[in-house]
PDB file of N, CA and C in Angstrom:
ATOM      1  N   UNK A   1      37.767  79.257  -3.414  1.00  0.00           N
ATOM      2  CA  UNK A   1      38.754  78.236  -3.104  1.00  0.00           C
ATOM      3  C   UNK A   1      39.556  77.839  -4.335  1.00  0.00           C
ATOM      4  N   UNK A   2      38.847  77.691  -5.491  1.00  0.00           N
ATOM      5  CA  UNK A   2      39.862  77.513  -6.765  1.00  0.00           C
ATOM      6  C   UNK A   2      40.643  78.284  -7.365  1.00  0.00           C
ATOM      7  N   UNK A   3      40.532  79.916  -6.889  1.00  0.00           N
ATOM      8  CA  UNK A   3      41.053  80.741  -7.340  1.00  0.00           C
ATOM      9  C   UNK A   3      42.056  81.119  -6.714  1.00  0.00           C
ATOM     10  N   UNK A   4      42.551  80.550  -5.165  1.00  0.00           N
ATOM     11  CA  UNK A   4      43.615  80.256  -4.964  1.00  0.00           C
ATOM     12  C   UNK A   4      44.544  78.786  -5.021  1.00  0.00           C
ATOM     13  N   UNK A   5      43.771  78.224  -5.412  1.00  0.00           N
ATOM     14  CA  UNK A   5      44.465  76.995  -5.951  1.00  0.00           C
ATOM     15  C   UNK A   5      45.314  77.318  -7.096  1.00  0.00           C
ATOM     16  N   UNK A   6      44.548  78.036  -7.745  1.00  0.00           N
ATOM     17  CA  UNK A   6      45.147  78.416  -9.665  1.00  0.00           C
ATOM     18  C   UNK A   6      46.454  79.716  -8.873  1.00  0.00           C
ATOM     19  N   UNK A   7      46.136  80.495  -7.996  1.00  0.00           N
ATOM     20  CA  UNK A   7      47.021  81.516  -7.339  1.00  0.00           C
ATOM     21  C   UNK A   7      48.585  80.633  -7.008  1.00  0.00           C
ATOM     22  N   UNK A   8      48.214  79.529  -6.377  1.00  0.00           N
ATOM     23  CA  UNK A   8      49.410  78.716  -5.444  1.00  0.00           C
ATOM     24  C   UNK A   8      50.220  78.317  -6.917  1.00  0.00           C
ATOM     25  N   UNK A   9      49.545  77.626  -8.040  1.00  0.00           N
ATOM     26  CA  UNK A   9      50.054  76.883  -8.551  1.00  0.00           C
ATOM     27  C   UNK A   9      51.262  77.563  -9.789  1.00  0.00           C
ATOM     28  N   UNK A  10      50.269  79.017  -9.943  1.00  0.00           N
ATOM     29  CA  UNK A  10      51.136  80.052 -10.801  1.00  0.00           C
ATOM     30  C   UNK A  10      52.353  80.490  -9.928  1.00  0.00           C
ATOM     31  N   UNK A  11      52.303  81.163  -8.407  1.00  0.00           N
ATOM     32  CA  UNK A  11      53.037  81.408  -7.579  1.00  0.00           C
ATOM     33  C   UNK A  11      54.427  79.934  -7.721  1.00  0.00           C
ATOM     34  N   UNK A  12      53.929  78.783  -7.670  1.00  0.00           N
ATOM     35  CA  UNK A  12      54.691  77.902  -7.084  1.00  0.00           C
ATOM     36  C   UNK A  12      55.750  77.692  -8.125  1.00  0.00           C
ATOM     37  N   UNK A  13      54.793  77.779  -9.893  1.00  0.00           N
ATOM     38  CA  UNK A  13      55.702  77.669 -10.772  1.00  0.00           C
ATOM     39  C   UNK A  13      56.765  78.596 -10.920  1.00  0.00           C
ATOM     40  N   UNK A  14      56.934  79.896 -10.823  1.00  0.00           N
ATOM     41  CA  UNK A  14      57.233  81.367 -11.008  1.00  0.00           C
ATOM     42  C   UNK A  14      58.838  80.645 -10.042  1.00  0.00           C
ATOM     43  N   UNK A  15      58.451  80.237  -8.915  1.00  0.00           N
ATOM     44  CA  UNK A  15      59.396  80.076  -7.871  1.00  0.00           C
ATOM     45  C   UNK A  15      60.394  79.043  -8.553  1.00  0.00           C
ATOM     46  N   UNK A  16      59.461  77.887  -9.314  1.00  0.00           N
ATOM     47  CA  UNK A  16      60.497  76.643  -9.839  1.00  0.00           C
ATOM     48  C   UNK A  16      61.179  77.257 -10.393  1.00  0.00           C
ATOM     49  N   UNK A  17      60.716  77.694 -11.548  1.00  0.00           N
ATOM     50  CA  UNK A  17      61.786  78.461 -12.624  1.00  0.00           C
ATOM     51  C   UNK A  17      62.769  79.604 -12.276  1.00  0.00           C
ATOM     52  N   UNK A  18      62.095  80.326 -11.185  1.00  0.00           N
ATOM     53  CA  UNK A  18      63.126  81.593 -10.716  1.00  0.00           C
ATOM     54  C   UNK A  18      63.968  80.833  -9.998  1.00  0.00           C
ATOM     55  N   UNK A  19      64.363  80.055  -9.105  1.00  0.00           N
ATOM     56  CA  UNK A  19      64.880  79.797  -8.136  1.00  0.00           C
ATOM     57  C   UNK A  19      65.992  78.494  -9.117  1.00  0.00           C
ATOM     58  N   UNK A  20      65.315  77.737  -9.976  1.00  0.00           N
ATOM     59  CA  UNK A  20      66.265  76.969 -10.751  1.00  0.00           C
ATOM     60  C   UNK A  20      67.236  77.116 -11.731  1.00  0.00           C
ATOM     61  N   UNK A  21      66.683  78.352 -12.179  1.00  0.00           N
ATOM     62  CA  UNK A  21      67.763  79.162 -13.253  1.00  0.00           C
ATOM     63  C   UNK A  21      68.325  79.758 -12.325  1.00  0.00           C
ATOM     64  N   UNK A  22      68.335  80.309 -10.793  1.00  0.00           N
ATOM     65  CA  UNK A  22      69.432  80.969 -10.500  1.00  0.00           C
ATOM     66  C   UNK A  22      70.872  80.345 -10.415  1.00  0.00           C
ATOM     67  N   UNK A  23      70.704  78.790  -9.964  1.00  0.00           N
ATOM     68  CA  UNK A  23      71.719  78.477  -9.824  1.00  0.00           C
ATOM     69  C   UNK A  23      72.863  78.027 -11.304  1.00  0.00           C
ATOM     70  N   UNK A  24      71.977  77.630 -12.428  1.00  0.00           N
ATOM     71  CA  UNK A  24      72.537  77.847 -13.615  1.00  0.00           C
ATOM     72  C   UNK A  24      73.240  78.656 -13.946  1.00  0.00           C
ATOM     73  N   UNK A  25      72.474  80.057 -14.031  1.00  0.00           N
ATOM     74  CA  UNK A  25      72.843  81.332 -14.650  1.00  0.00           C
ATOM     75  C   UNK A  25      74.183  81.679 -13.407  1.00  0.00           C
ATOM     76  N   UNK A  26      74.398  81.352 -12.518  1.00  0.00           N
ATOM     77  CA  UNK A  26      75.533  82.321 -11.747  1.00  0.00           C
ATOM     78  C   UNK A  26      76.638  80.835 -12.345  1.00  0.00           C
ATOM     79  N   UNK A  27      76.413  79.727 -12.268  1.00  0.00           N
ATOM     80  CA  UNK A  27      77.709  78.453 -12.570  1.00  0.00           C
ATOM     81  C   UNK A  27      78.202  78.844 -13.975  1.00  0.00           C
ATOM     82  N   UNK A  28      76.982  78.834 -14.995  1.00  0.00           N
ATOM     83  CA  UNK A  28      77.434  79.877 -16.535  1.00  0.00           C
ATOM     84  C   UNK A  28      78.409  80.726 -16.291  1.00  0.00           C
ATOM     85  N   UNK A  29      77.908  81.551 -15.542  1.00  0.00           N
ATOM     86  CA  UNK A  29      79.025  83.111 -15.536  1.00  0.00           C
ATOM     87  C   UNK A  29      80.195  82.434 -14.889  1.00  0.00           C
ATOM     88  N   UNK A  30      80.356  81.410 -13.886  1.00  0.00           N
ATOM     89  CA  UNK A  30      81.727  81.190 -13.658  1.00  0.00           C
ATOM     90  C   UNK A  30      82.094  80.128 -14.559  1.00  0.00           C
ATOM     91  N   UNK A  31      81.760  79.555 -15.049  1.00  0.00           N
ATOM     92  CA  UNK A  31      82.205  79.329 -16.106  1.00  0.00           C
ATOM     93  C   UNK A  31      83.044  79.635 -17.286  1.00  0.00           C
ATOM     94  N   UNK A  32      82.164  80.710 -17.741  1.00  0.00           N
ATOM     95  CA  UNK A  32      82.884  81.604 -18.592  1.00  0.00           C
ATOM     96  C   UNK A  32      84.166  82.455 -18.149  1.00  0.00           C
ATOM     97  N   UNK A  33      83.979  82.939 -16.683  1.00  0.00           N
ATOM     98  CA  UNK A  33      84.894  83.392 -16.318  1.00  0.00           C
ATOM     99  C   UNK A  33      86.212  82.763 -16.496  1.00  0.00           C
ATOM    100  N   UNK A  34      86.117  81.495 -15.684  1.00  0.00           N
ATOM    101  CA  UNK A  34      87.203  80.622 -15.349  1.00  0.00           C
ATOM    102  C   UNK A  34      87.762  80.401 -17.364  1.00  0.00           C
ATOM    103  N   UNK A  35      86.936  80.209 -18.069  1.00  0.00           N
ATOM    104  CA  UNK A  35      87.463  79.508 -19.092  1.00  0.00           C
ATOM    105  C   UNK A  35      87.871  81.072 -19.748  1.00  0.00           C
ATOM    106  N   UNK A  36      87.820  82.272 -19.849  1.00  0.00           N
ATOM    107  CA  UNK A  36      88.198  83.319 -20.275  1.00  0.00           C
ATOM    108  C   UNK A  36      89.675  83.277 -19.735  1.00  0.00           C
ATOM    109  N   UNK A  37      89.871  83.334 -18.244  1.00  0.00           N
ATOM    110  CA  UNK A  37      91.091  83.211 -17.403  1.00  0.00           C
ATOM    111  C   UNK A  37      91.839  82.466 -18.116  1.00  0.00           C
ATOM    112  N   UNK A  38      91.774  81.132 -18.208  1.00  0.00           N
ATOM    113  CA  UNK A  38      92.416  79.679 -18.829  1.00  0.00           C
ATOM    114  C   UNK A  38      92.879  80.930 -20.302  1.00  0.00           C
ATOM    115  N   UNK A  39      92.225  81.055 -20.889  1.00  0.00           N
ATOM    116  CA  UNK A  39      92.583  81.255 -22.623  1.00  0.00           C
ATOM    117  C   UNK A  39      93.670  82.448 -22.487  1.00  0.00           C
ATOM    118  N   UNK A  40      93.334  83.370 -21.305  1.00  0.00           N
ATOM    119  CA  UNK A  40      94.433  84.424 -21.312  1.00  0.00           C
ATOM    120  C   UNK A  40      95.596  83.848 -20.826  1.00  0.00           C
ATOM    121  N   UNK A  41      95.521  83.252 -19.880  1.00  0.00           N
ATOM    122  CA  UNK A  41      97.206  82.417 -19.843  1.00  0.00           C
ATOM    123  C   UNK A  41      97.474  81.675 -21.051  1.00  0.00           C
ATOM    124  N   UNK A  42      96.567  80.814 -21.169  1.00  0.00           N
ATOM    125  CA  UNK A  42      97.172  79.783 -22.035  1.00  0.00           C
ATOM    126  C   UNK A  42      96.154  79.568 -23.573  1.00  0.00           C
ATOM    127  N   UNK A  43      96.535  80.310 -24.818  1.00  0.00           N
ATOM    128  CA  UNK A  43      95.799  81.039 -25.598  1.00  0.00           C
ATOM    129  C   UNK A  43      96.094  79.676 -26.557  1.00  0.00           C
ATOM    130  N   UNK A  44      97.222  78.801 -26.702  1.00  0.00           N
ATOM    131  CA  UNK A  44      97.392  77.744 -27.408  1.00  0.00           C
ATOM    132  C   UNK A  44      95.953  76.582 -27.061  1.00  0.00           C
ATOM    133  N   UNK A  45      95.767  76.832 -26.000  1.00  0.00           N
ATOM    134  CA  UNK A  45      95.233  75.119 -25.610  1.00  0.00           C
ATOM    135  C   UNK A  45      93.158  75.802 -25.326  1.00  0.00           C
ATOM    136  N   UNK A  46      93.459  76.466 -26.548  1.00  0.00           N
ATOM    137  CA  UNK A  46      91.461  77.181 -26.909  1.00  0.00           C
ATOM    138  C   UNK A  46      90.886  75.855 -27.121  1.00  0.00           C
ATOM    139  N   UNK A  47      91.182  74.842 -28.249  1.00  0.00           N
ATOM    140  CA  UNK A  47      90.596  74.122 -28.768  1.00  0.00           C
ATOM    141  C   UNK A  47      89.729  73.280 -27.438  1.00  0.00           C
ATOM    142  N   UNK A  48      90.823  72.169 -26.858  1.00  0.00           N
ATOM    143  CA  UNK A  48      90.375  71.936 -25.083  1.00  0.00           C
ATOM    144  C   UNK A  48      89.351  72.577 -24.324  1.00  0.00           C
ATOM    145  N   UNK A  49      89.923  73.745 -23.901  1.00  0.00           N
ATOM    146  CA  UNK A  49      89.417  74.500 -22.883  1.00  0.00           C
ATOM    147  C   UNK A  49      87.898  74.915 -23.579  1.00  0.00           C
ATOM    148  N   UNK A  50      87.931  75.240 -24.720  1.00  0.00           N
ATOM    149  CA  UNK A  50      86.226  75.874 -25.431  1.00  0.00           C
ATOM    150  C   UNK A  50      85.048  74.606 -24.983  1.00  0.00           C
ATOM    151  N   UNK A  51      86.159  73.205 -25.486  1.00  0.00           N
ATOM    152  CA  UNK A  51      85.181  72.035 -25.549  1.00  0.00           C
ATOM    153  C   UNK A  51      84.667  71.313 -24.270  1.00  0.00           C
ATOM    154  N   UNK A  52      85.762  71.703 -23.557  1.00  0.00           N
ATOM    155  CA  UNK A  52      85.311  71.588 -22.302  1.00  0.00           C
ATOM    156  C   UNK A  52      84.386  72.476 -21.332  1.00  0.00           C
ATOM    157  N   UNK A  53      84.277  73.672 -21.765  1.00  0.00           N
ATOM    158  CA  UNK A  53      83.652  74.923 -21.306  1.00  0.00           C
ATOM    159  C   UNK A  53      82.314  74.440 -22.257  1.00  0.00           C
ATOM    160  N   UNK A  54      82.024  74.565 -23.344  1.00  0.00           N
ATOM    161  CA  UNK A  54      80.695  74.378 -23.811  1.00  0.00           C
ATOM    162  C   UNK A  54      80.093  72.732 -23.006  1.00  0.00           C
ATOM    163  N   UNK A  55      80.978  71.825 -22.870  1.00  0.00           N
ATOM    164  CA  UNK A  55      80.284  70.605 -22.498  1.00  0.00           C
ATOM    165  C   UNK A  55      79.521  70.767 -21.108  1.00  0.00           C
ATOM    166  N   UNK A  56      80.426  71.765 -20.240  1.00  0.00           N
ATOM    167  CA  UNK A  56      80.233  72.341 -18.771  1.00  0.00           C
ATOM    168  C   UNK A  56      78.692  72.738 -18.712  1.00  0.00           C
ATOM    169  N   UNK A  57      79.013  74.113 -19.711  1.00  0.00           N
ATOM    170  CA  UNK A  57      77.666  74.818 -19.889  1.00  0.00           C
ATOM    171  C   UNK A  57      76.483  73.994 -20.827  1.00  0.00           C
ATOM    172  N   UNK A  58      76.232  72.955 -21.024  1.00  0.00           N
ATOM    173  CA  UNK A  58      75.368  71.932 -21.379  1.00  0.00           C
ATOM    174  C   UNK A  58      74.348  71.522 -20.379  1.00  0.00           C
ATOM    175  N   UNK A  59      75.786  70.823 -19.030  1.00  0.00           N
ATOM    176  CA  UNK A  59      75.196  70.138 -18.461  1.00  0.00           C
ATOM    177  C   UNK A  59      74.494  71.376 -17.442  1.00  0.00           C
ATOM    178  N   UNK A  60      74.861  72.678 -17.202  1.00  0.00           N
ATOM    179  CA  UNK A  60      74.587  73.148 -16.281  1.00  0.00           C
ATOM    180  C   UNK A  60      73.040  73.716 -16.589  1.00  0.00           C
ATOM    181  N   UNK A  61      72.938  73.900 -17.793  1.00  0.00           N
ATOM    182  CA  UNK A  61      72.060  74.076 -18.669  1.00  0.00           C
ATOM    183  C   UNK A  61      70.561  73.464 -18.287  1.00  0.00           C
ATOM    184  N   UNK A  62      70.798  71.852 -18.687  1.00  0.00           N
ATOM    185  CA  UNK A  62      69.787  70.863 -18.287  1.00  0.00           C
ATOM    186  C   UNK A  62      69.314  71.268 -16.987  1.00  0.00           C
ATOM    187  N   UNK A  63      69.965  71.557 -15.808  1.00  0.00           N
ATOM    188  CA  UNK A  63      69.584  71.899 -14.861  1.00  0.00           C
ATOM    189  C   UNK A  63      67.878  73.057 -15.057  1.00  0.00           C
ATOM    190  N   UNK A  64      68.925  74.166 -15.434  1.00  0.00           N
ATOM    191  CA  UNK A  64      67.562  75.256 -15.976  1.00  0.00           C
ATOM    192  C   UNK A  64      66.268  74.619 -16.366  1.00  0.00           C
ATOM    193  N   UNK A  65      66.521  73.647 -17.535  1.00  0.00           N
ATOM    194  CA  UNK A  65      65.372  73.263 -18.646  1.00  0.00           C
ATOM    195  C   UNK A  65      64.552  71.936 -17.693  1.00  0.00           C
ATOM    196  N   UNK A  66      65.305  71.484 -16.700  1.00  0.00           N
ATOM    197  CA  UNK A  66      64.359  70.534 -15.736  1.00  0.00           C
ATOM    198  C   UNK A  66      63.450  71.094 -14.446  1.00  0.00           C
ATOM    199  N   UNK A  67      63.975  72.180 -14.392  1.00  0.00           N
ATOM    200  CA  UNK A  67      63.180  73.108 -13.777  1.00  0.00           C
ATOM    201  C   UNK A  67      62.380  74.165 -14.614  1.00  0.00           C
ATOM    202  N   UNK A  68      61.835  74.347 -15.659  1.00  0.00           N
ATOM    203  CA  UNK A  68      60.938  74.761 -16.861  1.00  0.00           C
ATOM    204  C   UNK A  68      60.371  73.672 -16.951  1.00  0.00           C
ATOM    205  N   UNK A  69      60.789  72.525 -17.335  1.00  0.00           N
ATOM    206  CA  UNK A  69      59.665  70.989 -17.125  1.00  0.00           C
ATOM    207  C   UNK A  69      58.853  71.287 -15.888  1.00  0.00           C
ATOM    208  N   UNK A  70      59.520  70.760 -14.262  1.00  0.00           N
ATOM    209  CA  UNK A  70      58.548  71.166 -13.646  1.00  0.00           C
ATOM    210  C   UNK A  70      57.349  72.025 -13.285  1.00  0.00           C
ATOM    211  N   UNK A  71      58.190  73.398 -13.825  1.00  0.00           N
ATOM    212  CA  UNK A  71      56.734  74.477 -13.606  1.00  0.00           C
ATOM    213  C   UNK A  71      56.325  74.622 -14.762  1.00  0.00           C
ATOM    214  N   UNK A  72      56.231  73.788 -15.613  1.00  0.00           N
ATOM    215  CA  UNK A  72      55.017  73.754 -16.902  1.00  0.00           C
ATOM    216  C   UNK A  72      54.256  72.529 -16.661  1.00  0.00           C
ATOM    217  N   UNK A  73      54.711  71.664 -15.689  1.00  0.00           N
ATOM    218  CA  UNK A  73      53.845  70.722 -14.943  1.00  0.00           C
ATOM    219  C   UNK A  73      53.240  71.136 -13.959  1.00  0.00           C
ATOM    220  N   UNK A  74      53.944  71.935 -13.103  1.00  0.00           N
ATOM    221  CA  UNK A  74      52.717  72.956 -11.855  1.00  0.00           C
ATOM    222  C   UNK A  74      51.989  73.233 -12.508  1.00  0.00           C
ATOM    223  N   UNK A  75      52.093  73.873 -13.666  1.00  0.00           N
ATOM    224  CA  UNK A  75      51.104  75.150 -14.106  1.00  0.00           C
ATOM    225  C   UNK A  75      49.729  73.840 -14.933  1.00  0.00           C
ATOM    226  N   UNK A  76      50.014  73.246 -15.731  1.00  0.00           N
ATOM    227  CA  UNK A  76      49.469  72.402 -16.334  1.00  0.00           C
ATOM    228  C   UNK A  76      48.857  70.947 -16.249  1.00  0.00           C
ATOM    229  N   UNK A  77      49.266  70.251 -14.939  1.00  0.00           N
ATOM    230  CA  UNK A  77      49.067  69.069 -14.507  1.00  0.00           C
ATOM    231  C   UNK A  77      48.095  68.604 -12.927  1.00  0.00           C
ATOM    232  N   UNK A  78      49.553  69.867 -12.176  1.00  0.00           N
ATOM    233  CA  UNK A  78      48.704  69.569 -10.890  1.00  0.00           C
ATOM    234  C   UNK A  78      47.688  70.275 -10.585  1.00  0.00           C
TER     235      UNK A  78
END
């Protein structure tokens, strides 16, 4: 019985983290996209568009790293 408890809890974490970085990692890539687009039209206004693109990819970021909190709490707590 404990050895699927320890089974569920590795399984459950695997899922936090896979399933929470997916939505990061694909908003990143449009991200970058969109702000690549922006710089090829408009190659003057980098300074803006970079600072606004890195602030983007920050917050989208946190997302990822609060889902690595949780499944290092599956794995370690519950």
């Amino acid at each position: 019985m404990e050895v699927w408890l320890g089974v569920a809890k590795v399984i459950g974490a695997g899922l936090a983290m896979g399933l929470g970085a997916l939505g990061p990692g694909i908003g990143i890539g449009i991200l970058g996209m969109g702000a690549m687009n922006a710089l090829g039209r408009n190659p003057e206004a980098r300074g803006p568009i970079m600072t606004n693109m890195i602030l983007a990819i920050a917050f989208a970021e946190a997302v990822a790293i609060y889902a690595l909190v949780v499944a290092i709490l599956l794995i370690f707590v519950a």
